[in-house]
Protein backbone atom coordinates (compact mmCIF):
# COMPACT_ATOMS: atom_id res chain seq x y z
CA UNK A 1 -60.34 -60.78 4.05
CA UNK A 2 -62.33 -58.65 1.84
CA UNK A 3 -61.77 -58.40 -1.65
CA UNK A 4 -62.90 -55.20 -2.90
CA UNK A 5 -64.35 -55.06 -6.18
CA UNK A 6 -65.23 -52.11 -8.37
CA UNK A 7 -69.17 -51.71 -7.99
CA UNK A 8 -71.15 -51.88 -10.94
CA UNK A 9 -71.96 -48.03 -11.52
CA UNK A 10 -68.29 -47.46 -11.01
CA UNK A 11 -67.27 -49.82 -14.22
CA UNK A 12 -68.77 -48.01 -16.89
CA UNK A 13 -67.46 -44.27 -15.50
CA UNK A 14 -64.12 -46.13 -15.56
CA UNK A 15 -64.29 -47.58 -19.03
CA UNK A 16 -65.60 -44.41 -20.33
CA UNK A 17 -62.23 -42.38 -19.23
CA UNK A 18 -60.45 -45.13 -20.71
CA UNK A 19 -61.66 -44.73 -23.95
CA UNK A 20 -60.94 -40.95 -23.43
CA UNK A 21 -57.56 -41.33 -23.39
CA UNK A 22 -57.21 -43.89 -25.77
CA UNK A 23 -59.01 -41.77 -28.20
CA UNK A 24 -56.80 -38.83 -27.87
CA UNK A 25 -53.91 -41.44 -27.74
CA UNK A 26 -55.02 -42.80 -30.89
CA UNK A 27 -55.27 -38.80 -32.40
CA UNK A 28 -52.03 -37.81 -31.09
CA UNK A 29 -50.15 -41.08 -32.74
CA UNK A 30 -52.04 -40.78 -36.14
CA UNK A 31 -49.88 -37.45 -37.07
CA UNK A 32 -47.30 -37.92 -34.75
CA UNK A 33 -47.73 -34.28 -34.12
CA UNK A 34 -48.82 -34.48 -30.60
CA UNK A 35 -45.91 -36.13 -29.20
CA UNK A 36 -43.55 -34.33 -31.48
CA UNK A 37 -44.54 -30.93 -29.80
CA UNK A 38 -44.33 -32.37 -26.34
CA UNK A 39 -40.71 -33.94 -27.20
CA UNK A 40 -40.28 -30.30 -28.87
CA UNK A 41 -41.29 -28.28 -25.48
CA UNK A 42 -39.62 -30.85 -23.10
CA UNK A 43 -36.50 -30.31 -25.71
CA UNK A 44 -36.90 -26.18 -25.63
CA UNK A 45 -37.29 -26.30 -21.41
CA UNK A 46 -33.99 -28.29 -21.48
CA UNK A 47 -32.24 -25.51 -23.51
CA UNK A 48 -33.71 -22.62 -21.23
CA UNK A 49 -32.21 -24.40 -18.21
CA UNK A 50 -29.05 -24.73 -19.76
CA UNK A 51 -29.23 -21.21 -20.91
CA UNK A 52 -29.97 -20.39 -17.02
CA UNK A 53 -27.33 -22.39 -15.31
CA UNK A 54 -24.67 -20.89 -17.64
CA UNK A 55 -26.26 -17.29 -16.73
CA UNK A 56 -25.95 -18.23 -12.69
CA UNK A 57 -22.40 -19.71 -13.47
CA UNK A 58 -21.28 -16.24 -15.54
CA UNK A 59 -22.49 -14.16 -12.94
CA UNK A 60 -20.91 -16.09 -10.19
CA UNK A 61 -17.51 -15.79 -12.08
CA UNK A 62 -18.31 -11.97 -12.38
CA UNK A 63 -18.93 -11.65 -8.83
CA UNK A 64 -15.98 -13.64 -8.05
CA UNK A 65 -13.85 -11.05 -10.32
CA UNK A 66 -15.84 -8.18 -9.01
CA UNK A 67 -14.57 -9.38 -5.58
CA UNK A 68 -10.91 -10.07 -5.96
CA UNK A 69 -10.76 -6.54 -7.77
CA UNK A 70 -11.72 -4.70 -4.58
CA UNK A 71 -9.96 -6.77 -2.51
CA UNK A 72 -6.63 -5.53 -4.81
CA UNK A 73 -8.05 -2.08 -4.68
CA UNK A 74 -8.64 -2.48 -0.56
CA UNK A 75 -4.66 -3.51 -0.74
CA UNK A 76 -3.31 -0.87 -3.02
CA UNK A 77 -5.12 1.83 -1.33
CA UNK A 78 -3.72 0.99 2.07
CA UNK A 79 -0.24 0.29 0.74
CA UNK A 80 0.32 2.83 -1.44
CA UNK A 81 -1.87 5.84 0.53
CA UNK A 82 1.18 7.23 1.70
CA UNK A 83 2.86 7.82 -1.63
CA UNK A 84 2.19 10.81 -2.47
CA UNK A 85 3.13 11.73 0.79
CA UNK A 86 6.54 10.15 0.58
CA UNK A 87 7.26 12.10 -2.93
CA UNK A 88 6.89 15.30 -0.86
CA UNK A 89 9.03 14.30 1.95
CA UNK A 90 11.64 12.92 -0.56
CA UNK A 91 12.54 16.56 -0.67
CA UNK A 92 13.69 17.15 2.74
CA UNK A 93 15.50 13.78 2.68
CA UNK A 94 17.71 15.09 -0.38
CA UNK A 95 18.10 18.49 1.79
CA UNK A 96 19.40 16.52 4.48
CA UNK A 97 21.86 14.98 3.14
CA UNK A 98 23.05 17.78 0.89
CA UNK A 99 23.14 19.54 4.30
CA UNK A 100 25.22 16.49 5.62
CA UNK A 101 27.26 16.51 2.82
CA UNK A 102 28.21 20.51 2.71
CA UNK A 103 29.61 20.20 6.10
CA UNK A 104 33.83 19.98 5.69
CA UNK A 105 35.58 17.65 7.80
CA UNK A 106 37.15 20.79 9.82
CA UNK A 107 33.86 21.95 11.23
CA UNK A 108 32.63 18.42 12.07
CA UNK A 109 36.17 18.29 14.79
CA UNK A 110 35.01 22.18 16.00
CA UNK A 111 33.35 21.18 19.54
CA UNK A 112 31.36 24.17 19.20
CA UNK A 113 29.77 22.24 16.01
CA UNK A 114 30.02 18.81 16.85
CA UNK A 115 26.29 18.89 18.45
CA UNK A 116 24.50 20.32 15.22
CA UNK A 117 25.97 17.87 12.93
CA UNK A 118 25.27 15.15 15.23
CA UNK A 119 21.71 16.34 15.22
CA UNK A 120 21.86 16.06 11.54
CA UNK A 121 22.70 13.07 11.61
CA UNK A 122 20.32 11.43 13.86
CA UNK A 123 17.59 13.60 11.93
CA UNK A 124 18.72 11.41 8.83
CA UNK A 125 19.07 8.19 10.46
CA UNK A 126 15.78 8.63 11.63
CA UNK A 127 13.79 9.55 8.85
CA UNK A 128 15.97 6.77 7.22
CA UNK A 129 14.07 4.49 9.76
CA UNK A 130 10.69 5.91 9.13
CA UNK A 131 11.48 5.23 5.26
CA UNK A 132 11.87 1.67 5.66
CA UNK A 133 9.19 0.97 8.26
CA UNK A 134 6.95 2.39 5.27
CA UNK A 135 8.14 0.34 2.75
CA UNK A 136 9.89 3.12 1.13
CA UNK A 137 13.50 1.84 -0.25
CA UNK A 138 16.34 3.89 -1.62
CA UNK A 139 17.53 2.61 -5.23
CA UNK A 140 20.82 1.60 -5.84
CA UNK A 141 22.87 2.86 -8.39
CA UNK A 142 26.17 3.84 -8.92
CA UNK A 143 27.98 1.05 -10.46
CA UNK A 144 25.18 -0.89 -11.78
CA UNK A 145 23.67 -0.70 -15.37
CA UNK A 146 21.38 1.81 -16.38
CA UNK A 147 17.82 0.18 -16.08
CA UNK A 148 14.99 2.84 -17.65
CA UNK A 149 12.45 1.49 -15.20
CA UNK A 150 14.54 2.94 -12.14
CA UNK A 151 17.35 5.67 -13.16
CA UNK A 152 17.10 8.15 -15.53
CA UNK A 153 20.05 9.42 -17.06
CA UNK A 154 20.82 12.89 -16.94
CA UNK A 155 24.35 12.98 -18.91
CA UNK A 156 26.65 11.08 -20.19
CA UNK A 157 30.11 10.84 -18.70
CA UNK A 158 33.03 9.85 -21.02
CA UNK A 159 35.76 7.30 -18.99
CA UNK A 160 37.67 3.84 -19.59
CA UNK A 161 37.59 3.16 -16.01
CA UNK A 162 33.89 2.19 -16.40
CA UNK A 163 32.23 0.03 -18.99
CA UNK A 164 29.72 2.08 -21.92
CA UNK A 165 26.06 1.84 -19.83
CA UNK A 166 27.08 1.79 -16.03
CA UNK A 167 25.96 4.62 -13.55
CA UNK A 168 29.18 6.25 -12.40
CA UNK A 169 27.44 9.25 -10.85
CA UNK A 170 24.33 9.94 -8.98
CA UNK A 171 23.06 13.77 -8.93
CA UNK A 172 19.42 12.38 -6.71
CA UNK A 173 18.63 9.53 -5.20
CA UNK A 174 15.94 7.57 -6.48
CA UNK A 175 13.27 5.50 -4.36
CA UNK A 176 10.56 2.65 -4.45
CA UNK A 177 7.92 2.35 -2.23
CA UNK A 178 7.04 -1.46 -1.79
CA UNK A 179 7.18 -2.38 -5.80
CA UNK A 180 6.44 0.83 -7.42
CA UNK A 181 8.41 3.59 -8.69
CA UNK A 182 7.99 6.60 -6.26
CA UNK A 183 10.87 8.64 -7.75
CA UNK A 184 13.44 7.68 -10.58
CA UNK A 185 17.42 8.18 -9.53
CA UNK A 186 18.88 11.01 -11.62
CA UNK A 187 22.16 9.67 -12.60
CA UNK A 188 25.40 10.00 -14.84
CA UNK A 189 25.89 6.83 -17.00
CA UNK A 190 29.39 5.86 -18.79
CA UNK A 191 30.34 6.31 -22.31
CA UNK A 192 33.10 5.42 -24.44
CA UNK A 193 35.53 8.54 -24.91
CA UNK A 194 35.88 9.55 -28.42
């Protein structure tokens, strides 16, 4: 074994940065100053990296929200594209069935008729069908209270066989498509006779 020992013109070169450092030791102690600005700088560099991660976790949340908002506007868009769609054809449906409902019971016995109305008929069923496989509901009414957010009333109807509020007439159908509003029902609500 071979112990290794510092040569001699290594010792003073070693001694001399010794002294170095002790000397600027020795100057940085005496006012304190020195080590006071390095606490102060390691101190500030803590605060910008705190500053930092807050900024990453802020702009994550914000991405996050930006994220969830499109994915709600990706949703709406596809179930609600139709609706203005659906307000037009609500038109025909109420034609329909005002057709349906002009026909007397006479001409719906006459053979010679009996085809057309049928025809009506299925015409409504079906578009009745293609309402609900769209998510487009009809709103009930008559006999229920008046709720602002679905009926509107149109008149007032004075009876005692209903109570002071309830729909006891509708003059249009109103409809929802999935949970919105597509069209309020028009309707007749009670009131107490004078």
């Amino acid at each position: 074994m071979t112990d290794e020992k510092p040569q001699p013109s290594e010792g003073p070169a070693v001694a001399e940065d010794l002294k170095d450092v002790t000397e600027t030791a020795g100057e940085m102690n005496e006012g304190g100053a020195g080590f006071e600005s390095i606490g102060g700088e390691i101190e500030r560099l803590r605060e910008e990296i705190e500053a930092a991660k807050q900024d990453v976790l802020y702009a994550k949340a914000e991405t996050q929200n930006v994220r969830r908002r499109m994915e709600k506007d990706v949703a709406d868009a596809r179930n609600y594209a139709a609706t203005g769609f659906a307000r037009d054809i609500l038109s025909v449906a109420d034609n329909l069935a005002r057709a349906l409902d002009a026909i007397p019971a006479e001409m719906r016995e006459d053979d010679a008729l009996k085809g057309l109305v049928s025809g009506i008929e299925a015409t409504s069923r079906e578009l009745d069908k293609v309402f609900g496989q769209n998510g487009i509901t009809r709103i009930a009414a008559v006999g229920l209270p008046l709720d602002p957010n679905q009926h509107q009333a149109m008149l007032e109807v004075p009876t005692t066989e209903a109570e002071a509020g309830t729909i006891v007439q509708e003059m249009q159908a109103g409809y929802m498509i999935k949970d919105r509003l597509l069209r309020p029902a028009m309707v007749g609500v009670a009131k107490t006779p004078e």
